[in-house]
Protein backbone atom coordinates (compact mmCIF):
# COMPACT_ATOMS: atom_id res chain seq x y z
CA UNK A 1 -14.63 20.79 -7.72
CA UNK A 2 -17.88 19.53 -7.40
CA UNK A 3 -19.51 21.74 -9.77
CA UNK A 4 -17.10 19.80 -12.24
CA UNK A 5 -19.10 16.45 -11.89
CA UNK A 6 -22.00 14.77 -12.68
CA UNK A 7 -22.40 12.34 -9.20
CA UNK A 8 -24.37 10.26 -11.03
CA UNK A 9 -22.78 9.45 -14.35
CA UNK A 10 -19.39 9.31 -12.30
CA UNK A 11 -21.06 6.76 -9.64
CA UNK A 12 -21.94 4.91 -12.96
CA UNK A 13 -18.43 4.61 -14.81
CA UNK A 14 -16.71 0.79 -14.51
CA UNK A 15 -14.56 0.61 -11.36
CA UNK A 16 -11.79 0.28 -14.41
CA UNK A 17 -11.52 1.72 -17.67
CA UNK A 18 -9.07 0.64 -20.50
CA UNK A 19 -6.20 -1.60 -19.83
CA UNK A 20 -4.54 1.22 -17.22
CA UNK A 21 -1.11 -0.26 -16.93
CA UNK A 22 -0.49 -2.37 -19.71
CA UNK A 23 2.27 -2.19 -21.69
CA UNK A 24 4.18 0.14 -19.75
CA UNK A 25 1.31 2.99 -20.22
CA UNK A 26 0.53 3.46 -17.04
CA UNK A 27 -2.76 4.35 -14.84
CA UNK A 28 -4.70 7.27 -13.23
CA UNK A 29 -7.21 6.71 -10.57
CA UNK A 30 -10.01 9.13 -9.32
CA UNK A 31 -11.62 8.73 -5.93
CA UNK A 32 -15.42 9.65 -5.68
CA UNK A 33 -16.84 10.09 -2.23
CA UNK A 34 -20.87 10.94 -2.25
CA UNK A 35 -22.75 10.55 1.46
CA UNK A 36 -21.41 7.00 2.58
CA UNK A 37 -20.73 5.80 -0.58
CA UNK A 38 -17.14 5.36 -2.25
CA UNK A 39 -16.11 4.84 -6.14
CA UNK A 40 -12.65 4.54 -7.34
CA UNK A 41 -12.39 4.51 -11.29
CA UNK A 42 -9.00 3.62 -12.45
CA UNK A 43 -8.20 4.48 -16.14
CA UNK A 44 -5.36 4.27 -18.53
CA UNK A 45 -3.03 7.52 -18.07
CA UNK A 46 -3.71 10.66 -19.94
CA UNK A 47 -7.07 9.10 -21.15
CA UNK A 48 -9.28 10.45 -18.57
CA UNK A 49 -13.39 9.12 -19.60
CA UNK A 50 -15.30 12.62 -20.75
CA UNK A 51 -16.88 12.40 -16.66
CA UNK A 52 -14.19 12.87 -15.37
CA UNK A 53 -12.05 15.25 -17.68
CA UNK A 54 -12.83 18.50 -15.75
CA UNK A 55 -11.75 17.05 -12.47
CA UNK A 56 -8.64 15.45 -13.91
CA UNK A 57 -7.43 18.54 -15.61
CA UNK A 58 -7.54 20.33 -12.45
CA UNK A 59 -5.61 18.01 -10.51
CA UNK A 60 -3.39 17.91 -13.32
CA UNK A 61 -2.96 22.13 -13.09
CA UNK A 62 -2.44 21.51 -8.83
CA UNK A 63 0.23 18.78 -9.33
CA UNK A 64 2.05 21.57 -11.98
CA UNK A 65 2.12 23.96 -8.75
CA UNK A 66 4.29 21.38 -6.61
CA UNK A 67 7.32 21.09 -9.26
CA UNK A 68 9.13 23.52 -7.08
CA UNK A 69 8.50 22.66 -3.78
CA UNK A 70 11.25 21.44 -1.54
């Protein structure tokens, strides 16, 4: 999934994005691990920010292929 992000502009987004779980709307978080360093962007649910849309999607498409497991 790398190929899906731009390190940079992701390294750059606000640590949070929106008002992720106001009103009942809920949140989303991403992880970002590059060399040493860590960034967690939270955002407001099913409004991923453009850099991470890809990646989001994707995850979205796994968690679809758990709905059956026991």
């Amino acid at each position: 999934m790398k190929n899906l992000l731009d390190e940079d502009k992701v390294m750059a987004l606000p640590e949070r994005i929106g008002c992720p779980d106001c009103a009942d709307g809920g949140a989303e978080w991403v992880i970002i691990t590059v060399g040493d360093k860590t960034h967690k962007v939270v955002f407001e649910y099913g409004k991923a920010p453009a850099e991470l849309a890809a990646v989001v999607a994707k995850f979205r498409a796994l968690k679809e292929t758990f709905k059956n497991c026991n």
